[in-house]
Protein backbone atom coordinates (compact mmCIF):
# COMPACT_ATOMS: atom_id res chain seq x y z
CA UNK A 1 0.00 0.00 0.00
CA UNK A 2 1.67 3.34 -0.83
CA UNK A 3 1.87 6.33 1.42
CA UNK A 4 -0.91 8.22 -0.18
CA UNK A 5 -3.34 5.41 -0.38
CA UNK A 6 -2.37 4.84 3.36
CA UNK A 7 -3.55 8.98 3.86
CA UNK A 8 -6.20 8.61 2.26
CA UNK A 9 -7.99 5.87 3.76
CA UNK A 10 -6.74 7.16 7.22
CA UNK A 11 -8.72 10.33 6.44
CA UNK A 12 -11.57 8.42 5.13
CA UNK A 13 -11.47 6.41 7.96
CA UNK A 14 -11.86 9.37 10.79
CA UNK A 15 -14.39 11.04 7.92
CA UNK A 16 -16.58 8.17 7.78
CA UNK A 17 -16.17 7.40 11.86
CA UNK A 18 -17.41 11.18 12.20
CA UNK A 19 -20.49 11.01 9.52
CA UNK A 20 -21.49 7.63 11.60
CA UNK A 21 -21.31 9.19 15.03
CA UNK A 22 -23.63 12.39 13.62
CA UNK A 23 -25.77 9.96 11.82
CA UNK A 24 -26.67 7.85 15.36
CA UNK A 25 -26.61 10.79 17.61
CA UNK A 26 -29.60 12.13 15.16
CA UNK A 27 -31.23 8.70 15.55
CA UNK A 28 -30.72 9.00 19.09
CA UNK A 29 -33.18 11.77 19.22
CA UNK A 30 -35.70 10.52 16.02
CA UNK A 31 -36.50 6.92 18.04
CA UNK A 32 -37.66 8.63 21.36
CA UNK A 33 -39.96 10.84 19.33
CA UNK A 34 -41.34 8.73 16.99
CA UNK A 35 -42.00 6.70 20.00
CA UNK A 36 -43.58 9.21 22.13
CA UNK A 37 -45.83 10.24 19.12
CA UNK A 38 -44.32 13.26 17.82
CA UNK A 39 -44.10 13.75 14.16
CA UNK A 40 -41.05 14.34 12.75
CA UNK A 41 -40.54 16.02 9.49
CA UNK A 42 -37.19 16.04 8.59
CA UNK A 43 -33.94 13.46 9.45
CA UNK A 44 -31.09 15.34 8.11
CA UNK A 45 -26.88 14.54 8.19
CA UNK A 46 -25.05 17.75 7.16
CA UNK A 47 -26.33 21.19 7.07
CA UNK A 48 -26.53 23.37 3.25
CA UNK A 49 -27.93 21.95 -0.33
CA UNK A 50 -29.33 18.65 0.14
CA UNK A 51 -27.38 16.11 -1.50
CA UNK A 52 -29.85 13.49 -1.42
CA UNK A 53 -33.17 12.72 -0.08
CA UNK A 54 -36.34 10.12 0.35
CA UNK A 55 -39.78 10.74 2.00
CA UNK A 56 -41.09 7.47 3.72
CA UNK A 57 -44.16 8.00 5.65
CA UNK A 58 -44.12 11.78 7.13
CA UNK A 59 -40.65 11.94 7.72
CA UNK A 60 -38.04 12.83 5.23
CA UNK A 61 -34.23 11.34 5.54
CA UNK A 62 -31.29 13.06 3.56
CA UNK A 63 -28.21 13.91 3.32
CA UNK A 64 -26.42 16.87 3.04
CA UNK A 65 -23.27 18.84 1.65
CA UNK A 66 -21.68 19.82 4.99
CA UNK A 67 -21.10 16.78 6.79
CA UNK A 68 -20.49 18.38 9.87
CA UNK A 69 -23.15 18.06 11.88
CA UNK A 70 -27.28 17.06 11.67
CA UNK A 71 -31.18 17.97 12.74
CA UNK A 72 -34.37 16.40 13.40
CA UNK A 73 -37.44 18.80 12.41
CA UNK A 74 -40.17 17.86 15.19
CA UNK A 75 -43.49 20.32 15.25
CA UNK A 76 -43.57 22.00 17.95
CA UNK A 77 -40.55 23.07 19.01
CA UNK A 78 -41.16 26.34 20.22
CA UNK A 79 -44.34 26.83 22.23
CA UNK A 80 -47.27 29.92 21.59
CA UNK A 81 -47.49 32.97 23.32
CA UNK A 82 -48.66 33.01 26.94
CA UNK A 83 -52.47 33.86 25.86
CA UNK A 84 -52.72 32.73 22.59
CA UNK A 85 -53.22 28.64 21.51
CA UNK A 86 -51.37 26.82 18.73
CA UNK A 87 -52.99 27.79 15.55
CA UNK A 88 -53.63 32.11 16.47
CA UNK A 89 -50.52 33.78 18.17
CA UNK A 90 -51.24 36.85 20.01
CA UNK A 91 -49.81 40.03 18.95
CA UNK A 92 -46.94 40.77 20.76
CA UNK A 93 -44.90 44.30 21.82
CA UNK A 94 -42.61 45.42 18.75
CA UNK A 95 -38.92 45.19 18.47
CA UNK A 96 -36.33 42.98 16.87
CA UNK A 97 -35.51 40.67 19.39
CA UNK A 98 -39.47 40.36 20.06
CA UNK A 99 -39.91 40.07 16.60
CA UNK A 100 -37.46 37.09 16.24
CA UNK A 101 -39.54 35.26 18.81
CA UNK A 102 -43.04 36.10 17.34
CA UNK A 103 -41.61 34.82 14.02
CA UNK A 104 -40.12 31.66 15.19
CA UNK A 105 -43.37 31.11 17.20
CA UNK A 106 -46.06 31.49 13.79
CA UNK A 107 -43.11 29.20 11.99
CA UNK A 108 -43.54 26.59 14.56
CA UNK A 109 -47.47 26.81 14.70
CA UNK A 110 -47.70 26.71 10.64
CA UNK A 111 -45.88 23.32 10.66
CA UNK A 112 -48.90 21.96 12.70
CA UNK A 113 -51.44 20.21 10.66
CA UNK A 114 -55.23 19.58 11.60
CA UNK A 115 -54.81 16.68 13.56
CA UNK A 116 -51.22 16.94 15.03
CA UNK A 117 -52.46 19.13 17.83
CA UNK A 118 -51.59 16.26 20.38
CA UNK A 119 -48.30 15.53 18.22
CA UNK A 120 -46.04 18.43 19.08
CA UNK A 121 -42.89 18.72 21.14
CA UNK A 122 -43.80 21.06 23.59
CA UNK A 123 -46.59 19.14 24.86
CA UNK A 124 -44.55 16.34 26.23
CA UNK A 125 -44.26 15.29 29.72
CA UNK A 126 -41.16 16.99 30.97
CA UNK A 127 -39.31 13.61 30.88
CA UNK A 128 -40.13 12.67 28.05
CA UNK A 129 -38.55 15.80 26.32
CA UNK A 130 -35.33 15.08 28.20
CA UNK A 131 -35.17 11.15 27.05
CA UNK A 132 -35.46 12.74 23.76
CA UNK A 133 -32.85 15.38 24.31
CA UNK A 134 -30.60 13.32 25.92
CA UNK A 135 -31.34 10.54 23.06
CA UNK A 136 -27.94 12.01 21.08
CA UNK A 137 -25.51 12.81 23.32
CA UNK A 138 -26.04 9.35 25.11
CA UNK A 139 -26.26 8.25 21.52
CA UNK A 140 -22.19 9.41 21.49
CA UNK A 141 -21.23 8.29 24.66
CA UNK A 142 -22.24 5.10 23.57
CA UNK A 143 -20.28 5.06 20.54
CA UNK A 144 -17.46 6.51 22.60
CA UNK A 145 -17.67 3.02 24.44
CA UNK A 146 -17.64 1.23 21.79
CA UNK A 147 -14.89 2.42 20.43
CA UNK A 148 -12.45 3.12 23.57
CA UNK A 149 -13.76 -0.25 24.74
CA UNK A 150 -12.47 -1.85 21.44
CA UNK A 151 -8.82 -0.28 22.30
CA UNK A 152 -8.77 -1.02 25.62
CA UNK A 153 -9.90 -4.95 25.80
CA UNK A 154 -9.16 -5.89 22.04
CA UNK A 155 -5.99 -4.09 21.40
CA UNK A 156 -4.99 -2.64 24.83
CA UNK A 157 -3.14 0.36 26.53
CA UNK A 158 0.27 1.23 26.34
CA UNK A 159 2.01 -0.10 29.15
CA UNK A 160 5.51 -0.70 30.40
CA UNK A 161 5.87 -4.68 30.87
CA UNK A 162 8.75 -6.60 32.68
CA UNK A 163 10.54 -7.27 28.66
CA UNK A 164 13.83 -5.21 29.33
CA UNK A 165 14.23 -3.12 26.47
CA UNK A 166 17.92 -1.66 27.19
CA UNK A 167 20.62 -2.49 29.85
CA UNK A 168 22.70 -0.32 31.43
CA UNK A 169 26.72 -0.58 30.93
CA UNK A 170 27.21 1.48 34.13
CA UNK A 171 25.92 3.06 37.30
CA UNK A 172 25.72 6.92 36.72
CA UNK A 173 24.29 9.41 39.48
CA UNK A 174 20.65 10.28 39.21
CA UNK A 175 21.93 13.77 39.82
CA UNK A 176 25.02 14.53 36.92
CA UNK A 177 23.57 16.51 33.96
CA UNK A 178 25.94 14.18 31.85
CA UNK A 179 24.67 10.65 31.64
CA UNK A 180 26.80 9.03 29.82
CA UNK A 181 29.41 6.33 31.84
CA UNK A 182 32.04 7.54 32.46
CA UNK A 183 36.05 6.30 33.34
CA UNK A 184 35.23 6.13 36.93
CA UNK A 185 31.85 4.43 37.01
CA UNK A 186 30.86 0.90 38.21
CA UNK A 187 29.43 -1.54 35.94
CA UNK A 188 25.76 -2.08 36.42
CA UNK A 189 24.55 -4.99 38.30
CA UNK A 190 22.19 -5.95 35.37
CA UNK A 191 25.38 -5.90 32.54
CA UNK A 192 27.48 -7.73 35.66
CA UNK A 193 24.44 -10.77 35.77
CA UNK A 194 24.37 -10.70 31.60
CA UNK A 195 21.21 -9.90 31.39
CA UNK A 196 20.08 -8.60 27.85
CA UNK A 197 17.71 -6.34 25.97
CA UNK A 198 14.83 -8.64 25.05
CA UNK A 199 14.81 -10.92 27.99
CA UNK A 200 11.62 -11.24 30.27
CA UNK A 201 11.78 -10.91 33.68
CA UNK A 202 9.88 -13.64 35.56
CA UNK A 203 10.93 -13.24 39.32
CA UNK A 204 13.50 -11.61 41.41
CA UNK A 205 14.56 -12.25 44.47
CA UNK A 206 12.00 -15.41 44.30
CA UNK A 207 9.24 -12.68 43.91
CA UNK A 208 7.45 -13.45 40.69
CA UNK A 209 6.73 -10.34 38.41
CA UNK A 210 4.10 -10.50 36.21
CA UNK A 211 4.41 -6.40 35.56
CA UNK A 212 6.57 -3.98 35.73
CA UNK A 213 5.80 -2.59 38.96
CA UNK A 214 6.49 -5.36 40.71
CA UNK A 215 9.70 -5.62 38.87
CA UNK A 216 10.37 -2.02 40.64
CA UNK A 217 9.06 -2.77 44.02
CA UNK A 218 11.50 -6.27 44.10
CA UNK A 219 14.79 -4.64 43.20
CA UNK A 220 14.01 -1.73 45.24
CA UNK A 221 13.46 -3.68 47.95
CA UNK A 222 16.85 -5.64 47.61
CA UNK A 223 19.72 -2.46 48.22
CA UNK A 224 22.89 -4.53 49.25
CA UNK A 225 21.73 -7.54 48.45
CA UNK A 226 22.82 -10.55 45.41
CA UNK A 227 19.59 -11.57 44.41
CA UNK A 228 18.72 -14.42 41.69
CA UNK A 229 16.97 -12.90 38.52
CA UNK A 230 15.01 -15.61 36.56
CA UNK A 231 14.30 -14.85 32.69
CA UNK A 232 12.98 -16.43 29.90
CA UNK A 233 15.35 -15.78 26.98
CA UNK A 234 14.82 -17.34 23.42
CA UNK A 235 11.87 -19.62 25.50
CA UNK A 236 14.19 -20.97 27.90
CA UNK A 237 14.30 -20.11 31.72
CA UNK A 238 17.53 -18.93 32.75
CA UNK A 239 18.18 -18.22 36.70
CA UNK A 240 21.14 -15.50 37.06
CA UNK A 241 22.39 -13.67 40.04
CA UNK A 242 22.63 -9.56 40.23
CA UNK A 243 24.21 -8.24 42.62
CA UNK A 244 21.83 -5.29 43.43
CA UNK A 245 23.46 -1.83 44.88
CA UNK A 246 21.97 0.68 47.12
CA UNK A 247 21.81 4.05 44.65
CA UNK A 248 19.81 7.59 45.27
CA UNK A 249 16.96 7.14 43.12
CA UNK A 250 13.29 9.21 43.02
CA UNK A 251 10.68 8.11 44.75
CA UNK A 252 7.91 6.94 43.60
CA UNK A 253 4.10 7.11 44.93
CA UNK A 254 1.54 4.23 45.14
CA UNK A 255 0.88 4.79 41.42
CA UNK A 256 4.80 4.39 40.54
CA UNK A 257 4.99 7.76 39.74
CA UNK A 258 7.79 10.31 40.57
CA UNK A 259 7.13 11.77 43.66
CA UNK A 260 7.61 15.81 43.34
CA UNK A 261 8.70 18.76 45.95
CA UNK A 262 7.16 22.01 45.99
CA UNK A 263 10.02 22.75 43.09
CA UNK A 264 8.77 20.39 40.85
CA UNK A 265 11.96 18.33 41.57
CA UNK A 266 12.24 14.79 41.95
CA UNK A 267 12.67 13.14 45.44
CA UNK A 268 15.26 10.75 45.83
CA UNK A 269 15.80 7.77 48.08
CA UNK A 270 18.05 5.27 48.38
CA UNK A 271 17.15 2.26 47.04
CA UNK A 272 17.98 -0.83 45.29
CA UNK A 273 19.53 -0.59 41.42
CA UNK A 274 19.45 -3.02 38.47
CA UNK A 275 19.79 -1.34 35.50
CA UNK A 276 17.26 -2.12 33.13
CA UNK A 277 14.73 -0.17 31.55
CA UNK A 278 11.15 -1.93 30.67
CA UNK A 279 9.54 -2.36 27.44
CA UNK A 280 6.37 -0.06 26.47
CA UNK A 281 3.55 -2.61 24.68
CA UNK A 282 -0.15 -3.18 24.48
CA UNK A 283 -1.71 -4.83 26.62
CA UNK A 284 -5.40 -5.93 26.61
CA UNK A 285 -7.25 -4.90 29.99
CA UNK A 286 -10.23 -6.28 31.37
CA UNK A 287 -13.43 -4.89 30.72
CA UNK A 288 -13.34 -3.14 33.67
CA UNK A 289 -11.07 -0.44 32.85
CA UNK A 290 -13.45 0.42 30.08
CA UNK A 291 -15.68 2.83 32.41
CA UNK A 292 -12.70 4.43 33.94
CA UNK A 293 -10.66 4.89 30.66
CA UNK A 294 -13.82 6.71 29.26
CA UNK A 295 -14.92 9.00 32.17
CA UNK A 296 -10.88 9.97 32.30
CA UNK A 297 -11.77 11.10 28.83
CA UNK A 298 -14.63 12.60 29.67
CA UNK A 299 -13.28 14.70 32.89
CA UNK A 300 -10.62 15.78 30.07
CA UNK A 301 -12.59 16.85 27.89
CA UNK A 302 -14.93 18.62 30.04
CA UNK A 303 -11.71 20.51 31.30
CA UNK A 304 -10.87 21.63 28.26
CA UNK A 305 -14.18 22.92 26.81
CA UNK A 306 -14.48 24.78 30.42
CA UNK A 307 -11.40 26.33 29.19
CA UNK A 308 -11.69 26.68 25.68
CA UNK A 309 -12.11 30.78 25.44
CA UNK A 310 -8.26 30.65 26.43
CA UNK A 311 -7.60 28.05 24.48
CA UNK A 312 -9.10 29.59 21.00
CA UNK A 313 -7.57 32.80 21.97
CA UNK A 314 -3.73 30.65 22.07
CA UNK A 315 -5.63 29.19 18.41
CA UNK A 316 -5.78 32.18 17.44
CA UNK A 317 -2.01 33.65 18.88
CA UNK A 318 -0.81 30.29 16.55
CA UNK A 319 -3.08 30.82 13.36
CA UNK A 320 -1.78 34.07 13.02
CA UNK A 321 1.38 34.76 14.90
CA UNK A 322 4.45 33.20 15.69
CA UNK A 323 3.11 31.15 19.00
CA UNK A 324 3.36 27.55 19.12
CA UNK A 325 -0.25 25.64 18.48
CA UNK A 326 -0.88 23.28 21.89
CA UNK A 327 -0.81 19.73 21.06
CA UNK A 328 -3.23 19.39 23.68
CA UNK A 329 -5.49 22.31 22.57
CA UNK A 330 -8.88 22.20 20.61
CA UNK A 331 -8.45 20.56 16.74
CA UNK A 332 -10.78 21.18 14.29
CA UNK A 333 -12.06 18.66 11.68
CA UNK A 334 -9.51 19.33 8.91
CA UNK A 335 -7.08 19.02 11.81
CA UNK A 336 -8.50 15.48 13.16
CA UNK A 337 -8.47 14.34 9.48
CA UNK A 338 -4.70 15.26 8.91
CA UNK A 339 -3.96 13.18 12.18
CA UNK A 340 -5.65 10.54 11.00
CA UNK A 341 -3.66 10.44 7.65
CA UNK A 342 -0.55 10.87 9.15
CA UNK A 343 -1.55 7.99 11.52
CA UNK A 344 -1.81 5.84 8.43
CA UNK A 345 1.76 6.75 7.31
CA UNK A 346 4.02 7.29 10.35
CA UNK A 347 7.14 5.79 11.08
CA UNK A 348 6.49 6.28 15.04
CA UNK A 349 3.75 3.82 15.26
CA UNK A 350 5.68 0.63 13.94
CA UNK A 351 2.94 -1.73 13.75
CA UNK A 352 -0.62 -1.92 12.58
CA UNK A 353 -2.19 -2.68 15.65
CA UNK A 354 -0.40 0.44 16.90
CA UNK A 355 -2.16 2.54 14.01
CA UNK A 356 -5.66 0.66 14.79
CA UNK A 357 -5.32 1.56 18.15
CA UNK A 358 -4.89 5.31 17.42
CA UNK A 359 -7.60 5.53 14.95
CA UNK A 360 -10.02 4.00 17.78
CA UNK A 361 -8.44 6.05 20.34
CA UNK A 362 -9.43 9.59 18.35
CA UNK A 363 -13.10 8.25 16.62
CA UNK A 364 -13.65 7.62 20.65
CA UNK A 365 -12.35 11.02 21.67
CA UNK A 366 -14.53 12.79 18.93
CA UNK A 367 -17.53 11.04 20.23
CA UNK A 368 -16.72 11.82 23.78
CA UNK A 369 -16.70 15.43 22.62
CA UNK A 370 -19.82 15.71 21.02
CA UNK A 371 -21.57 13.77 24.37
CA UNK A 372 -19.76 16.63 26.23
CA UNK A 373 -20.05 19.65 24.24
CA UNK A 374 -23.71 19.19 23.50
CA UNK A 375 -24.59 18.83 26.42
CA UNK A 376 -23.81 22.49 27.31
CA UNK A 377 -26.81 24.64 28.72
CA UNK A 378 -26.86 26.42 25.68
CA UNK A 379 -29.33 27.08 22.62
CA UNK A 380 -29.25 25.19 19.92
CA UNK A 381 -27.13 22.86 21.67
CA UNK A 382 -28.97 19.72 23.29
CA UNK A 383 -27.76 21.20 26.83
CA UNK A 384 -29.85 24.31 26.15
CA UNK A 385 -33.27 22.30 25.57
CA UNK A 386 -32.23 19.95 28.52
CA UNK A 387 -32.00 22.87 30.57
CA UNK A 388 -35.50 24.87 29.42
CA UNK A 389 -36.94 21.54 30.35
CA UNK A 390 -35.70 21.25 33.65
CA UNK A 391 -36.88 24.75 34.66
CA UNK A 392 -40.29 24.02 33.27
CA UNK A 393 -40.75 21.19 35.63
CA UNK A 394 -38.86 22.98 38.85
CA UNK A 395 -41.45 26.02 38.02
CA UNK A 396 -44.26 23.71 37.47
CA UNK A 397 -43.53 21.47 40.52
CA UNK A 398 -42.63 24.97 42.41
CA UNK A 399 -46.44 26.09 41.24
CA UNK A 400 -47.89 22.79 42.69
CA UNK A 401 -45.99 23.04 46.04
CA UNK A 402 -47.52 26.47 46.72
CA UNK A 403 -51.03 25.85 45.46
CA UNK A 404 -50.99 27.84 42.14
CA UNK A 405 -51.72 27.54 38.65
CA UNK A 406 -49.79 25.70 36.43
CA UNK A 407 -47.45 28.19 34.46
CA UNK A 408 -47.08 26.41 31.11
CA UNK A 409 -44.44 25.76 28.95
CA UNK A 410 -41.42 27.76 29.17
CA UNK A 411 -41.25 30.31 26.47
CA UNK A 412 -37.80 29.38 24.98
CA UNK A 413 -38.84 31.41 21.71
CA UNK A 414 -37.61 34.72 23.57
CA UNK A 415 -34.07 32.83 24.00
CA UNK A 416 -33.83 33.07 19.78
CA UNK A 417 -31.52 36.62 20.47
CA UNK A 418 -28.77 34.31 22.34
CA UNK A 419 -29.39 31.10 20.67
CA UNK A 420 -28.34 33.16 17.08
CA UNK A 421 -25.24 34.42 19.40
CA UNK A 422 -24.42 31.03 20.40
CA UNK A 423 -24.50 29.85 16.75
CA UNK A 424 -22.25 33.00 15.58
CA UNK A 425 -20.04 32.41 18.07
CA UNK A 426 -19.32 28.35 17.52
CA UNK A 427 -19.10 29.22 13.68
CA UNK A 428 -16.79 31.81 14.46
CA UNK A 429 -14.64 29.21 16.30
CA UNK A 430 -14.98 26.44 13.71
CA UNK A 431 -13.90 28.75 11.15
CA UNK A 432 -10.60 29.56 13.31
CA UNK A 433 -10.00 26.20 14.02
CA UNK A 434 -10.34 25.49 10.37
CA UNK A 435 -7.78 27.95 9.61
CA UNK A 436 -5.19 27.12 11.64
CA UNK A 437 -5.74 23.08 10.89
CA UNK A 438 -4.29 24.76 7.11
CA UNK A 439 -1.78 27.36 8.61
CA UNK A 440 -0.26 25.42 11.64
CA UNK A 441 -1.05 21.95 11.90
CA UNK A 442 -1.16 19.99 14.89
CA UNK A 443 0.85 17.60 14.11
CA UNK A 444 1.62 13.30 14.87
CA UNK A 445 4.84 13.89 16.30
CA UNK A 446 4.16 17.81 18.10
């Protein structure tokens, strides 16, 4: 396969992940409301000139030229004017953000046929508008288990195993700049017990060690000591002694992580030293790590959105400047795309599984952000319909409490001023992320 046919199905790859994930979070909402009676007029991938369509029954499916997000049409959407019913809207005070409302409002009450009084969405039980709300974003976090789940049982996570991948000639200071052995430094117990770059550890110090970690905590735990080291080299077991020295070397927490002082600086203990550094591989995990692996990616995520008017502003500072684009800093679609070619094609990842994994890894990440940033209490978003329905039923179970009428349906018509602001704004940012996917790449190896 050459490089460029490698590219391109890379990009196709993430392309047709991404049209998939829009396609079910759509159906996510259209089952719920076809199910709770509402009649919906319009399934719809993309947004722009519809490439293709097909009515069947009331509801018309299609596609469309911008694949980059999707709609359901439901009547009903916004409710009439306090006063008036759903067929006669009540003339309202004058002014252009009233006038937005009034018109969305006679829009939404032309789309209602004789007989589809009972059919609209407005109408719904409070619950039931959420199940259907919530239908897409659950729709991706779904998919994002599905496809994280895939990477993490079938394929597995990087992790450092007890293969030694390089041995140590000497024993050099934690502490010189220069690491390099020098005339003056002692040969390291590993090289001293001939043990070698691909051999396994299977016990030391008659501790078996499955993982790495416990490969750590038994040499550690041996300063001053000759142990014997059993490996399996070539498929035999070998049994070698290795004379382990007492050396300052960081700490490390329950997690087998450096442990840090208020500097940043590594602390440093002495303990016992080998001289062999572990091999990174994947290894399949049970399905249990599935639900922590995905709400780590969640929590991320979540973080960064929280964050993201910084983060578009150091976009920005990138696009069209001379600053450095984060690595770890929002990507746009183009940019998500190039990855995914680049996956396809680089030398870093050296075997397929490695460039499965990846492709898995982002598909689940870009469904993890849609669960996210759709959920955000904000028109159009799915967050900002969630939201007018929980107020509706905290004002109408308020109302009950204290003995009064019931209040009706919230008006979200009047929120059309800040749901066209909301919609400005995230095309305003899609656009700059577009840009700078062209201008300044993020890229494999950045």
């Amino acid at each position: 396969m050459t490089e460029v046919v490698a590219y391109t199905v890379g990009v196709l790859v993430v392309v047709v992940g991404l049209a998939l994930s829009i396609a079910l979070h759509e159906i996510g909402h259209l089952v719920p409301a076809k199910r709770f009676g509402v009649k919906v007029t319009q399934y719809m991938v993309g947004f722009g000139p519809t490439l293709w369509a097909r009515r069947r029954g009331e509801t018309e499916y299609g596609v469309k030229w911008v694949p980059l997000g999707g709609y359901i049409r439901m009547i009903g959407m916004f409710p009439p004017a306090p006063g008036s019913d759903d067929r006669h809207l009540r003339a309202s005070s004058t002014g252009p953000f009233q006038s937005l409302a009034d018109e969305a409002r006679r829009a939404s009450a032309e789309e209602i046929e004789p007989g589809d009084e009972d059919r609209v969405f407005y109408r719904l039980p409070v619950a039931k508008r959420l199940v259907i709300m919530l239908g897409g974003p659950v729709m991706n976090l779904v998919l994002a288990v599905v496809f994280l789940g895939a990477t993490v049982v079938g394929i597995g996570l990087p992790t450092l195993t007890p293969t030694v991948s390089a041995v140590s000639e000497c024993v050099v200071p934690v502490t010189r700049a220069d690491q390099t052995c020098g005339p003056g430094d002692p040969a390291a117990p590993a090289a001293e017990a001939g043990i070698r770059a691909g051999d396994v550890i299977l016990a030391v110090d008659g501790r078996p060690t499955p993982d790495w970690r416990s490969v750590q905590e038994a040499i550690r735990g041996a300063a001053g000591r000759t142990v014997p080291v059993v490996v399996e080299r070539d498929g035999q077991r070998l049994e070698l002694s290795a004379p382990i020295i007492a050396d300052d070397r960081p700490a490390l927490d329950a997690a087998g992580e450096p442990v840090l002082d208020a500097d940043g600086e590594p602390v440093l203990e002495q303990v016992g030293f080998l001289g062999v550094s572990p091999s990174q591989e994947l290894v399949p995990q049970p399905v249990t790590e599935v639900p922590a692996v995905v709400g780590d990616a969640v929590v991320q995520t979540a973080a960064i959105i929280i964050d993201l008017p910084a983060r578009m502003v150091d976009v920005a500072e990138a696009a069209f400047g001379d600053a450095e684009r984060d690595p770890q800093g929002p990507i746009g679609v183009v940019g998500v795309g190039r990855l995914s070619g680049e996956v396809a094609t680089s030398d870093l990842l050296a075997s397929t599984q490695e460039r499965v994994a990846v492709m898995l890894s982002l598909l689940g990440s870009l469904n993890v952000a849609l669960f996210v940033f759709n959920l955000l209490p904000l028109m159009p978003l799915d967050g900002g319909h969630v939201a007018g329905a929980l107020w509706e039923g905290a004002r109408r179970q308020l109302a009950r409490l204290r003995g009064r009428p019931d209040p009706g349906p919230v008006d979200i018509a009047r929120l059309l001023p800040l749901t066209y602001a909301v919609a400005i704004v995230l095309v305003g940012m899609s656009g700059l992320l577009l840009y700078a996917d062209v201008v300044r790449p993020v890229t494999l190896g950045g």
